[in-house]
C-alpha atoms as a PDB file:
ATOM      1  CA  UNK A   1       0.000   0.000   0.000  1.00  0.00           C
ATOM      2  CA  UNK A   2       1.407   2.821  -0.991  1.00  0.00           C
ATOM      3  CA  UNK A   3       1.492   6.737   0.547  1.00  0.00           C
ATOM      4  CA  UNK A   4      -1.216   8.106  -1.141  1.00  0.00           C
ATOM      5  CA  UNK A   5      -3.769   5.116   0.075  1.00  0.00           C
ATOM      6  CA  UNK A   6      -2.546   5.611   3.720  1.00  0.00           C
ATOM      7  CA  UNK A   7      -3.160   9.245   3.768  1.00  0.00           C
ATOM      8  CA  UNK A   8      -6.833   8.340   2.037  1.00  0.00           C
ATOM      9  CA  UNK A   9      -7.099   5.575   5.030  1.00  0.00           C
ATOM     10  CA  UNK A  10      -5.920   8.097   7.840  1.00  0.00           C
ATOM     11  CA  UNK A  11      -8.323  11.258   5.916  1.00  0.00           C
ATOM     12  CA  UNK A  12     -11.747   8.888   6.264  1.00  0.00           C
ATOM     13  CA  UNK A  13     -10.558   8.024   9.551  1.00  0.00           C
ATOM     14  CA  UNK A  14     -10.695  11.697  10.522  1.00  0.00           C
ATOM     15  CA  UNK A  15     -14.106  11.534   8.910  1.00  0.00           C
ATOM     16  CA  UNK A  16     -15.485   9.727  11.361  1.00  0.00           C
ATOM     17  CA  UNK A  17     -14.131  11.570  14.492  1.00  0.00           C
ATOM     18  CA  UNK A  18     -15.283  15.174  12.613  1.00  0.00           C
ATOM     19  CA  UNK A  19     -18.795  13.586  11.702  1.00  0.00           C
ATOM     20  CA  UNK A  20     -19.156  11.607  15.566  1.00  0.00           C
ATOM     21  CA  UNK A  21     -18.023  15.196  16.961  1.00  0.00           C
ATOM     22  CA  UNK A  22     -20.973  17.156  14.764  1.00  0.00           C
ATOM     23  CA  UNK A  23     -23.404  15.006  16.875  1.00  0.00           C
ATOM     24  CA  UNK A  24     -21.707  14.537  20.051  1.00  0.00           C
ATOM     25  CA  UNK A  25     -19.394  17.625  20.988  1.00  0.00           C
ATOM     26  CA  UNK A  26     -20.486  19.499  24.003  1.00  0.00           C
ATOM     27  CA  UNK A  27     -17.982  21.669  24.352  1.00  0.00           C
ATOM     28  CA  UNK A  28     -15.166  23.968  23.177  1.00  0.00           C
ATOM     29  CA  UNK A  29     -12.228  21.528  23.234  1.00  0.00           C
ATOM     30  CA  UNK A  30     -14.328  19.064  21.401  1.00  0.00           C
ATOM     31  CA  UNK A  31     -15.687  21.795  19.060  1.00  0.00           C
ATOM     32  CA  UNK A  32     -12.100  22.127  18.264  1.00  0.00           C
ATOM     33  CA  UNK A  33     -11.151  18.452  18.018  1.00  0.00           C
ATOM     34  CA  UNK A  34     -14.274  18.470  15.637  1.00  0.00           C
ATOM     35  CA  UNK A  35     -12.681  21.617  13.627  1.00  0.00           C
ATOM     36  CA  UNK A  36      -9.497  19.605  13.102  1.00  0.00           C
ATOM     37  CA  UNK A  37     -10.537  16.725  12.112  1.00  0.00           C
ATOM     38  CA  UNK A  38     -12.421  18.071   9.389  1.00  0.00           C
ATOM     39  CA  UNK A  39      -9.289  20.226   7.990  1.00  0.00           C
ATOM     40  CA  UNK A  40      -7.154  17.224   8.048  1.00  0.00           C
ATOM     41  CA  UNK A  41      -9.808  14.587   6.681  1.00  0.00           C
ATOM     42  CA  UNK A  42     -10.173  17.485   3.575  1.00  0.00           C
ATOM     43  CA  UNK A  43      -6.550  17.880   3.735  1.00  0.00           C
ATOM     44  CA  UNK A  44      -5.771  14.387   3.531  1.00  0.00           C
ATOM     45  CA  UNK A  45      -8.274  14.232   0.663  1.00  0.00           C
ATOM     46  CA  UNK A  46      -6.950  16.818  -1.788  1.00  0.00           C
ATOM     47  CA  UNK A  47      -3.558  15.374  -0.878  1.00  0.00           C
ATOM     48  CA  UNK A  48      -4.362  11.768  -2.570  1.00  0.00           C
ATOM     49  CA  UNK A  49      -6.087  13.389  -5.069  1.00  0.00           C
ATOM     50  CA  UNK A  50      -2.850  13.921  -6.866  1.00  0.00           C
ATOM     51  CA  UNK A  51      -1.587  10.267  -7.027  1.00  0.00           C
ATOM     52  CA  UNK A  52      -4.627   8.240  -7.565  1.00  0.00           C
ATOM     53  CA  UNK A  53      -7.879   8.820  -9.455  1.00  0.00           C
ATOM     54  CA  UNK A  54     -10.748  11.629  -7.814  1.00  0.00           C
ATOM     55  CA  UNK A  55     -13.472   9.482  -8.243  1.00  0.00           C
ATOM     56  CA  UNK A  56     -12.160   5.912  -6.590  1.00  0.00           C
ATOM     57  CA  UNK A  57     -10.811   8.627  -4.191  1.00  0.00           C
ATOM     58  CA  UNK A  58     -14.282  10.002  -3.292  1.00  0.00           C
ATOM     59  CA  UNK A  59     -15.776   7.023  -3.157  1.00  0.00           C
ATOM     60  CA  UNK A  60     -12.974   5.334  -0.657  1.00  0.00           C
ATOM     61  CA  UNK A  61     -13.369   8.499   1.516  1.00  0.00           C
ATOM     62  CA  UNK A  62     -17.064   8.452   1.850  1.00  0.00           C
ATOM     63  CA  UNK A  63     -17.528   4.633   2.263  1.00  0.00           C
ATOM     64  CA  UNK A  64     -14.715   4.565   4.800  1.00  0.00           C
ATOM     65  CA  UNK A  65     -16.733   7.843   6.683  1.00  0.00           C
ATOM     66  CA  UNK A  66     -19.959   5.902   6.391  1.00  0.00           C
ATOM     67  CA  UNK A  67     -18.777   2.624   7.471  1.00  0.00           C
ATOM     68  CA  UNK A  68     -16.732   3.857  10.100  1.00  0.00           C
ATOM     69  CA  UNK A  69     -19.494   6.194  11.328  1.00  0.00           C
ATOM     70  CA  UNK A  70     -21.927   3.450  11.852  1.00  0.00           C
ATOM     71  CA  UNK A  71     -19.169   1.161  13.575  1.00  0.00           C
ATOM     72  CA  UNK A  72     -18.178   4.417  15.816  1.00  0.00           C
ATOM     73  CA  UNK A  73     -21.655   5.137  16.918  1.00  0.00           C
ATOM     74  CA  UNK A  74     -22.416   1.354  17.723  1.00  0.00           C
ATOM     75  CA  UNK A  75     -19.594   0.483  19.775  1.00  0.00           C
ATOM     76  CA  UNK A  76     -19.160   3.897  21.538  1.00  0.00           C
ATOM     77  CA  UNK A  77     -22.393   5.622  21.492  1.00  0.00           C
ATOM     78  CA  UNK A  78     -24.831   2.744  21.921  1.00  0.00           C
ATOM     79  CA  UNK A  79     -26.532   2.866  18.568  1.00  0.00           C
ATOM     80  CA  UNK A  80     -28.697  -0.284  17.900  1.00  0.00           C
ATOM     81  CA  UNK A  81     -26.495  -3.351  16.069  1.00  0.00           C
ATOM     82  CA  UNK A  82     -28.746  -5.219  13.765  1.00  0.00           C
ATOM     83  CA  UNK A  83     -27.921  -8.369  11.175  1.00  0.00           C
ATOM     84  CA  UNK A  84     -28.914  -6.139   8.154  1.00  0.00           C
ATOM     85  CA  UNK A  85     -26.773  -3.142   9.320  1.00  0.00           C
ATOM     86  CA  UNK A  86     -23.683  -5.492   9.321  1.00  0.00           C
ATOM     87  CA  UNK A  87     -24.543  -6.941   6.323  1.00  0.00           C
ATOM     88  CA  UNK A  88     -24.684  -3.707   4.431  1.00  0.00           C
ATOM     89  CA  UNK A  89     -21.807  -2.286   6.549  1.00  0.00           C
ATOM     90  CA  UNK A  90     -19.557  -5.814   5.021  1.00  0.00           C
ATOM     91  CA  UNK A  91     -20.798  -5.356   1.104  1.00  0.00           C
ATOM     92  CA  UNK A  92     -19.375  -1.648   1.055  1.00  0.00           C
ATOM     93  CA  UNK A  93     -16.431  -2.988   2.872  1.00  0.00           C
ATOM     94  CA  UNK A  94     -15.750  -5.318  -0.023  1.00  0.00           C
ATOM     95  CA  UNK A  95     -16.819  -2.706  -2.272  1.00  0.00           C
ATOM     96  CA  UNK A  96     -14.107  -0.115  -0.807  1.00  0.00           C
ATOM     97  CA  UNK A  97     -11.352  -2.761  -1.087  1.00  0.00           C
ATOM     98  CA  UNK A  98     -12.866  -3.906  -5.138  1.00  0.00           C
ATOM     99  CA  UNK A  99     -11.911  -0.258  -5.947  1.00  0.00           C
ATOM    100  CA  UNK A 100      -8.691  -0.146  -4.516  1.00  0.00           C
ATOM    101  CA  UNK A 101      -7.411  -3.550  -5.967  1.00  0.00           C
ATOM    102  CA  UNK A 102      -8.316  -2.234  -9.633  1.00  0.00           C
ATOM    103  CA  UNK A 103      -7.186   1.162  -9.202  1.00  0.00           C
ATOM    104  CA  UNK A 104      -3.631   1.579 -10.511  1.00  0.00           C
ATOM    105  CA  UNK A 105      -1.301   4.236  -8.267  1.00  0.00           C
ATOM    106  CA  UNK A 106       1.020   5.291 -10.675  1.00  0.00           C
ATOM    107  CA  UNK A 107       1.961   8.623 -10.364  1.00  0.00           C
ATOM    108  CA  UNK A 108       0.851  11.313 -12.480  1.00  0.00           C
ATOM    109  CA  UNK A 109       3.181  12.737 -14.846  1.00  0.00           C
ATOM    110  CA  UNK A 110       3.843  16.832 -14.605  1.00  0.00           C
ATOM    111  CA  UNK A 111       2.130  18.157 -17.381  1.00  0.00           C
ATOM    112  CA  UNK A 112       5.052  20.301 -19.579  1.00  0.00           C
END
């Protein structure tokens, strides 16, 4: 796995904490907390962006948000666990990793 996937890994990871912290901050430290972690998920975003295609990109980013999301909110807030929810959380698992085994990472040549 290469840079670029890492930072796209560590950038929907942020995700969840900034999209958990819309619901759940109470305060200013975790208003701030929230703040970061949506400049460095949008950071981190932008950044792969230049190595590997925007779409697979945006769709990595937003299924790891979503998935993670759900899994956040069930195993730290409470929220309900049900066979279905798994079932849909494991398909866009597999779909997240599809996309990444049949997107090539070559680097993009400098236009001249």
């Amino acid at each position: 796995m290469n840079r670029s996937w890492l930072l796209l890994l560590a950038a929907g990871l942020c995700e969840v904490g900034w999209v958990s912290g819309l619901k759940h901050a109470s305060n200013a430290g975790e208003w701030a907390l929230t703040a970061l972690g949506i400049v460095l998920s949008f950071a981190g975003l932008l950044r792969a962006t230049r190595d590997l295609p925007v779409g697979t990109v945006y769709a990595v980013f937003t299924g790891i948000g979503a998935a993670g999301t759900v899994l956040a909110e069930s195993l730290f807030f409470g929220a309900e666990w049900n066979a279905i929810k798994l079932v849909l959380i494991a398909v866009l698992i597999v779909g997240i990793g599809g996309l990444k085994m049949t997107t090539d990472a070559k680097p993009k040549e400098a236009s001249e």
